[in-house]
Protein backbone atom coordinates (compact mmCIF):
# COMPACT_ATOMS: atom_id res chain seq x y z
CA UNK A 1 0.00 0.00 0.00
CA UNK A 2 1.27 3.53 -1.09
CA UNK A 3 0.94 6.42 1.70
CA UNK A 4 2.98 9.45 2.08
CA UNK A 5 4.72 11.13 5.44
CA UNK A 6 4.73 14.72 5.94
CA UNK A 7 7.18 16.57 8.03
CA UNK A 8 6.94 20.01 8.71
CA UNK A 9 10.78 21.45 8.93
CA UNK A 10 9.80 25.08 9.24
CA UNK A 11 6.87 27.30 10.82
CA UNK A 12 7.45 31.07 11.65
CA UNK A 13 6.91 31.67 15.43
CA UNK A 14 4.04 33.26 16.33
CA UNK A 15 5.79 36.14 18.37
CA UNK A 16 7.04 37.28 15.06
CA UNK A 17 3.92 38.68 13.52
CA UNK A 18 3.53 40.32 10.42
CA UNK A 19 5.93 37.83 8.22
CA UNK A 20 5.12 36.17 4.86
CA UNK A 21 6.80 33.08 3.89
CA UNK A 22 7.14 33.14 0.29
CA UNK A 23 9.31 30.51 -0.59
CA UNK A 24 11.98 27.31 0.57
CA UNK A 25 14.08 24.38 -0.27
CA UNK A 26 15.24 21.19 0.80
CA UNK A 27 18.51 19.32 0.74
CA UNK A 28 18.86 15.62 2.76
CA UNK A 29 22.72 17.45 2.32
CA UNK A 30 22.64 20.57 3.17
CA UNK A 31 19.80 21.09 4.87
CA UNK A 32 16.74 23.87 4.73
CA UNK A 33 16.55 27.16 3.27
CA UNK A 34 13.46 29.72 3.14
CA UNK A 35 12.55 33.35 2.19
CA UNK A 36 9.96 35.30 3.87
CA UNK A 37 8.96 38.84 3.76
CA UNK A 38 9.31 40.76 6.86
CA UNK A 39 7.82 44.42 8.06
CA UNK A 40 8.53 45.04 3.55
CA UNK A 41 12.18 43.42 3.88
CA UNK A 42 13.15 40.86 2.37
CA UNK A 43 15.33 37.91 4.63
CA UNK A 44 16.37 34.45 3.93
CA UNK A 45 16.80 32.04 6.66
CA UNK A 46 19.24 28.96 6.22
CA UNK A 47 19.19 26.23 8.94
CA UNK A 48 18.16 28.66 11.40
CA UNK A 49 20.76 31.75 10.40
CA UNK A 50 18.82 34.72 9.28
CA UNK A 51 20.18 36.42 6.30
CA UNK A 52 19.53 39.76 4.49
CA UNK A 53 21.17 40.00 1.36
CA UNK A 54 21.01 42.75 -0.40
CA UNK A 55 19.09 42.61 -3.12
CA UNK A 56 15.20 44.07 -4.76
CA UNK A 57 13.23 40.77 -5.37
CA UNK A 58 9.28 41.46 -4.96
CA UNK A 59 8.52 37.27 -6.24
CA UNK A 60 11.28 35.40 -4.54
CA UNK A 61 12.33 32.00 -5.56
CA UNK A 62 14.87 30.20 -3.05
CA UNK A 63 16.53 27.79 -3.98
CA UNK A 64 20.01 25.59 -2.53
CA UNK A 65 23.24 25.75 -5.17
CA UNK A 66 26.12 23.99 -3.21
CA UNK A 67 26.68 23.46 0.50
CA UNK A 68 28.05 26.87 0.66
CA UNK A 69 25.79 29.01 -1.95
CA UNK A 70 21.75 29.11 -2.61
CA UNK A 71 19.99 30.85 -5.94
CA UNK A 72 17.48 34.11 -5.02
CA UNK A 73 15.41 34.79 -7.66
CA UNK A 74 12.84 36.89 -8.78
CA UNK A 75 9.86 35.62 -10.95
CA UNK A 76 9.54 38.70 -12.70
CA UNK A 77 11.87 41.22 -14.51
CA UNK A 78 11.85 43.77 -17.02
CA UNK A 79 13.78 40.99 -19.19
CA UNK A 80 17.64 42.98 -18.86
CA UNK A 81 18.09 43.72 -15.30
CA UNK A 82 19.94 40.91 -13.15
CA UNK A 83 16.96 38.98 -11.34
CA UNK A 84 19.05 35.96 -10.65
CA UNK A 85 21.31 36.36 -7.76
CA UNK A 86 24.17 33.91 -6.23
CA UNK A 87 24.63 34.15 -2.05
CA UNK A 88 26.52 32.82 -0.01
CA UNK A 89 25.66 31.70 3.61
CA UNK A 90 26.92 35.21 5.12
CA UNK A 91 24.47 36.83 2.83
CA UNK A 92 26.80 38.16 0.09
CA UNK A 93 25.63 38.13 -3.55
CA UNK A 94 28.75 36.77 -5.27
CA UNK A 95 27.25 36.55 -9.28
CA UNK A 96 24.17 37.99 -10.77
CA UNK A 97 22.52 37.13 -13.72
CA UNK A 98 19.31 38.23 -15.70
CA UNK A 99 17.25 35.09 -16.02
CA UNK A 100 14.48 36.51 -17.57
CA UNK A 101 11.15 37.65 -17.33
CA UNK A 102 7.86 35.35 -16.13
CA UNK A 103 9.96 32.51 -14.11
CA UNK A 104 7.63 29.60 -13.08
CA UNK A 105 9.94 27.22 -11.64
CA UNK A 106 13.74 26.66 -11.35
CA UNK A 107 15.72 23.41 -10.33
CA UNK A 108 19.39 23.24 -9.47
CA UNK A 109 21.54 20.33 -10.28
CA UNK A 110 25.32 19.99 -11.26
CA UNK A 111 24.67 20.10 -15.01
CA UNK A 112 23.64 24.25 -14.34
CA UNK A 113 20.60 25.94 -13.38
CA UNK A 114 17.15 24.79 -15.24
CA UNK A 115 14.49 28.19 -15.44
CA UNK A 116 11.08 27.82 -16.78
CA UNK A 117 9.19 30.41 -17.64
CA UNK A 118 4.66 30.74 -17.64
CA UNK A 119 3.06 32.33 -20.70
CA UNK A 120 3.92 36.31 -19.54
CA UNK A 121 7.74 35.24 -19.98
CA UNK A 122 6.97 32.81 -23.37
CA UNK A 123 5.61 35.33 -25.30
CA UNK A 124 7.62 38.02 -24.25
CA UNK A 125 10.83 39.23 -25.53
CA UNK A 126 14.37 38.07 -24.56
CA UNK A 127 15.37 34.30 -23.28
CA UNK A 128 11.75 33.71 -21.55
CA UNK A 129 10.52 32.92 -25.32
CA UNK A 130 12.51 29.63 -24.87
CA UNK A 131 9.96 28.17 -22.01
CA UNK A 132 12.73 26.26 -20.49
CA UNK A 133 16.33 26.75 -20.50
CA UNK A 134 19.60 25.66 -19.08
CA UNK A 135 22.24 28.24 -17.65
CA UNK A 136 25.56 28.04 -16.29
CA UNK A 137 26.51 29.99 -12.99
CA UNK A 138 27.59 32.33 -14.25
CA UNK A 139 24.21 33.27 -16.22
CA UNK A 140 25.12 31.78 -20.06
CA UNK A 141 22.69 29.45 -21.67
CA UNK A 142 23.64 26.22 -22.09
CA UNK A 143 20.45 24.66 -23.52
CA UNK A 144 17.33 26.66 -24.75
CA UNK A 145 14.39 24.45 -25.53
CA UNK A 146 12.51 25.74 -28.48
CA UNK A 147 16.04 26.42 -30.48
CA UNK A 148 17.83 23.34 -29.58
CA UNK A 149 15.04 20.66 -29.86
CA UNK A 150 13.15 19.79 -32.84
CA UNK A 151 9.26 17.80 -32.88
CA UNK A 152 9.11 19.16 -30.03
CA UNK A 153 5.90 20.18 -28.05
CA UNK A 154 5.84 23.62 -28.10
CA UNK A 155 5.37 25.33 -23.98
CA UNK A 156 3.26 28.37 -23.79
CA UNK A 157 3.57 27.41 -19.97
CA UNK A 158 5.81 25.10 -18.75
CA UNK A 159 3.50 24.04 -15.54
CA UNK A 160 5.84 21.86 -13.56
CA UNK A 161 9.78 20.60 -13.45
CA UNK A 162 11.71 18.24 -11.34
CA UNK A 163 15.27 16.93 -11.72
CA UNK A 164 15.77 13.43 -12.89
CA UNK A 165 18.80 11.43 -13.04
CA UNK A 166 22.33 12.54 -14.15
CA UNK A 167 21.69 15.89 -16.08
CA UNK A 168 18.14 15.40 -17.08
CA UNK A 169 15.31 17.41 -16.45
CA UNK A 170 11.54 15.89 -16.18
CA UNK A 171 8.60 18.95 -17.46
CA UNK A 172 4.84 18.94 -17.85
CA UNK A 173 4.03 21.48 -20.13
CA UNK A 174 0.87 23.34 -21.58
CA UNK A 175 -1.21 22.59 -23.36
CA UNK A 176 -0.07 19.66 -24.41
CA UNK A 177 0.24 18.06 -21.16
CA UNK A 178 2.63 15.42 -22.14
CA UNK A 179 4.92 14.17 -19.95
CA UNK A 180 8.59 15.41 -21.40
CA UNK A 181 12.04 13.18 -19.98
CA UNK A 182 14.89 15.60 -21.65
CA UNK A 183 18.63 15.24 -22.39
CA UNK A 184 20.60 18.88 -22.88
CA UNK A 185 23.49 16.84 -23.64
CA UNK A 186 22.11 14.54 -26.17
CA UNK A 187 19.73 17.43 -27.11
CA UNK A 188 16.64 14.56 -27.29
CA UNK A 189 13.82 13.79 -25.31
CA UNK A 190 11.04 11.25 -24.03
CA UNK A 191 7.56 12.13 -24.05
CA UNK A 192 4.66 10.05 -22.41
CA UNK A 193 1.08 10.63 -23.18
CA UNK A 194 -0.48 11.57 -19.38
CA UNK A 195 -3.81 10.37 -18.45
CA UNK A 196 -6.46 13.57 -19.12
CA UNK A 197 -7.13 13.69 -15.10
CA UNK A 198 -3.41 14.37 -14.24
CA UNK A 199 -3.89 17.32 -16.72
CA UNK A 200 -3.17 20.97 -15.32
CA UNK A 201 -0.86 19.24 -12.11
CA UNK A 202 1.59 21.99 -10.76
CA UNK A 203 3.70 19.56 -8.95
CA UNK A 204 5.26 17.10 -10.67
CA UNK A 205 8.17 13.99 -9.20
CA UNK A 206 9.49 10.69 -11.07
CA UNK A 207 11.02 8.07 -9.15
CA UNK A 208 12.23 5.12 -11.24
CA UNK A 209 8.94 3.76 -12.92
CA UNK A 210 6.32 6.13 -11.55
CA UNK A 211 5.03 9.66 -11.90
CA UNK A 212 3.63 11.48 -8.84
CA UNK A 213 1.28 14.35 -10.10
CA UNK A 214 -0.53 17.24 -7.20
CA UNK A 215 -2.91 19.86 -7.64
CA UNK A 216 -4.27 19.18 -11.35
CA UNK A 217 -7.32 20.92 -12.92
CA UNK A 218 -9.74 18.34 -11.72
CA UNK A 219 -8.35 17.49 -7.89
CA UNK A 220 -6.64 20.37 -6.47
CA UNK A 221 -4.08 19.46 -3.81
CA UNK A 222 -4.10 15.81 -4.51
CA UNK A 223 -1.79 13.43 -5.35
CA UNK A 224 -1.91 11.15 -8.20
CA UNK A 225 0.51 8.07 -8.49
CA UNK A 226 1.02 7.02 -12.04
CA UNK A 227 2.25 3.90 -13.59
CA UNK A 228 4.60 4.93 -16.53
CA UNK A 229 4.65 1.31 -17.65
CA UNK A 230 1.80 0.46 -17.27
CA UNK A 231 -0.85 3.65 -17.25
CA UNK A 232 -2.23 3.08 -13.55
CA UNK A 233 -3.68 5.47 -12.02
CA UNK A 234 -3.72 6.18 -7.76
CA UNK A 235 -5.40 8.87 -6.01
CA UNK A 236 -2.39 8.04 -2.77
CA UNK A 237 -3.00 11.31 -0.55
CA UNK A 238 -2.96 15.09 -1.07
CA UNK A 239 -0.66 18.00 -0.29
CA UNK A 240 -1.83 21.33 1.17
CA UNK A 241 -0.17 24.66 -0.11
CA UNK A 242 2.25 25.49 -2.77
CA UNK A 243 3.90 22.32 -4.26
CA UNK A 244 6.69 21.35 -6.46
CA UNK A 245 8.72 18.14 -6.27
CA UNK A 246 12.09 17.17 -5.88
CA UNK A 247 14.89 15.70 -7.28
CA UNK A 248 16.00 12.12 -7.06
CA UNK A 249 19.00 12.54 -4.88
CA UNK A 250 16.62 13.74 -2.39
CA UNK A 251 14.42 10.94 0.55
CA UNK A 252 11.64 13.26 0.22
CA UNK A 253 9.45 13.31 -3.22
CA UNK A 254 7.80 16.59 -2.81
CA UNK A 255 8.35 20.44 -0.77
CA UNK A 256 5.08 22.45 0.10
CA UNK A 257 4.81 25.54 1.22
CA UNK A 258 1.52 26.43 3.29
CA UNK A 259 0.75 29.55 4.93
CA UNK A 260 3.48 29.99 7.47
CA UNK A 261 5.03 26.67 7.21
CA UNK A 262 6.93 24.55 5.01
CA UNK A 263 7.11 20.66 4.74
CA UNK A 264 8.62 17.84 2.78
CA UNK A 265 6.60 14.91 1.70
CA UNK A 266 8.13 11.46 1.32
CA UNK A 267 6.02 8.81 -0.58
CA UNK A 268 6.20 5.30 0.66
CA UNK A 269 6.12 2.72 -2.52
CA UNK A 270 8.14 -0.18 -2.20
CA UNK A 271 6.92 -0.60 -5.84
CA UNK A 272 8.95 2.15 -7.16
CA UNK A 273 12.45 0.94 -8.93
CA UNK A 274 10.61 -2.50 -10.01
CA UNK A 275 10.72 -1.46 -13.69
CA UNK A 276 7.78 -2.94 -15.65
CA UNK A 277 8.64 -1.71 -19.25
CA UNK A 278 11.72 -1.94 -20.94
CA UNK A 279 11.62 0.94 -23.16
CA UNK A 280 11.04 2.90 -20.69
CA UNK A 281 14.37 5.48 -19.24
CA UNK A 282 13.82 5.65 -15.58
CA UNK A 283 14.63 9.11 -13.88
């Protein structure tokens, strides 16, 4: 039987009113790392240590880069000023980058740093017109999806990401809603056609054979367990709040953010690795 365990790493004390938790991450490595809004100023706080970098974000996105750096983004931009900033754990910005305008999600992994962008950015001008792409750290594109892939669905907004093995990137993009396994190395990808009720999922996680799916068009907040092999479908449990999944060096499959607290979600399926279909590339 499939079930999921929640634990809830961070909650903002209620002595310190007036705070808005916008944003965190998760590392089994390195450990936790949010961004809240505070009295109009922006802080981070990294396994307890409160930072305030110095930087104008209004949308933060948090994210961990190495044991001694983490990404602070901000979802919007005017598409030329530096909205993608490197810190380090005393709160210095290091690098700075302009990552574009209309940022929906972005995942870190040794390969570089994956942004995708919603529609705003897509049909906008500058690199958001790529939906997804690939930088270095030090801001250069590696890998631009509509240039460097051919029969290709085309994302007007690239709804969910996740890491998958080595340097590839798993995405869920609209409107076509198929399931996308890429390669920026190989410049190739996988695509699986998704059952229509996982359509419009935010939150998106493969582990070996199966594809975990939360807060779609038709169940909002739940989570959907999905076969890749084999196209079965589970409803297993649901997530509260803001979700996005994880990578696969990570225990936990999924991060939420809810109200003034953030959790990871770990999804119990001894079922997992057994791979059911040969053709298929697991994550």
């Amino acid at each position: 039987m499939v079930s999921i365990v929640t634990y809830t790493f961070y909650s903002i004390v209620s002595e310190r009113s007036g705070i808005r938790l916008m944003d965190a991450d998760w590392s089994d490595q390195w450990g936790w790392i949010v961004v809240q809004r505070s009295r109009r100023r922006l802080e981070c706080v990294a396994n307890g240590t409160i930072l305030h970098p110095d930087v104008s974000v209004r949308f933060p996105i948090i994210r961990w880069v190495d044991s001694e750096r983490f990404l602070l983004a901000d979802a919007r931009s005017d598409g030329m000023s530096h909205n993608v900033f490197l810190v380090d754990l005393y709160g210095n910005v290091q690098h700075s980058f302009c990552g574009g305008d209309g940022i929906e999600d972005i995942a870190v992994g040794k390969e570089g740093i994956w942004i995708s962008y919603f529609d705003e950015g897509v049909f906008g001008k500058g690199v958001s017109a790529e939906g997804l792409v690939l930088f270095r750290l030090d801001g250069s594109p590696i890998f631009q999806y509509h240039s460097h892939l051919t029969d290709r669905p085309m994302i007007i907004d690239c709804y969910a990401i996740c890491k998958g093995r080595s340097s590839t990137l798993w995405l869920f993009p609209y409107d076509d809603f198929s399931l996308i396994h890429l390669d920026p190395c190989a410049k190739t990808m996988q695509r699986y056609e998704v059952p229509e009720p996982l359509h419009g999922s935010t939150a998106l996680c493969v582990r070996g054979k199966y594809a975990y799916f939360c807060n779609s068009y038709h169940s909002k907040e739940k989570l959907y367990s999905w076969d890749i092999g084999n196209g079965k479908l589970e409803k297993i449990g649901r997530i509260q709040g803001v979700a996005r999944g994880l990578g696969p060096k990570e225990t936990s499959h999924f991060i939420s953010v809810d109200g003034d607290s953030a959790s990871v979600h770990t999804i119990m399926n001894p079922s997992e690795y057994e791979y059911s279909a040969p053709h298929f590339a697991p994550s």
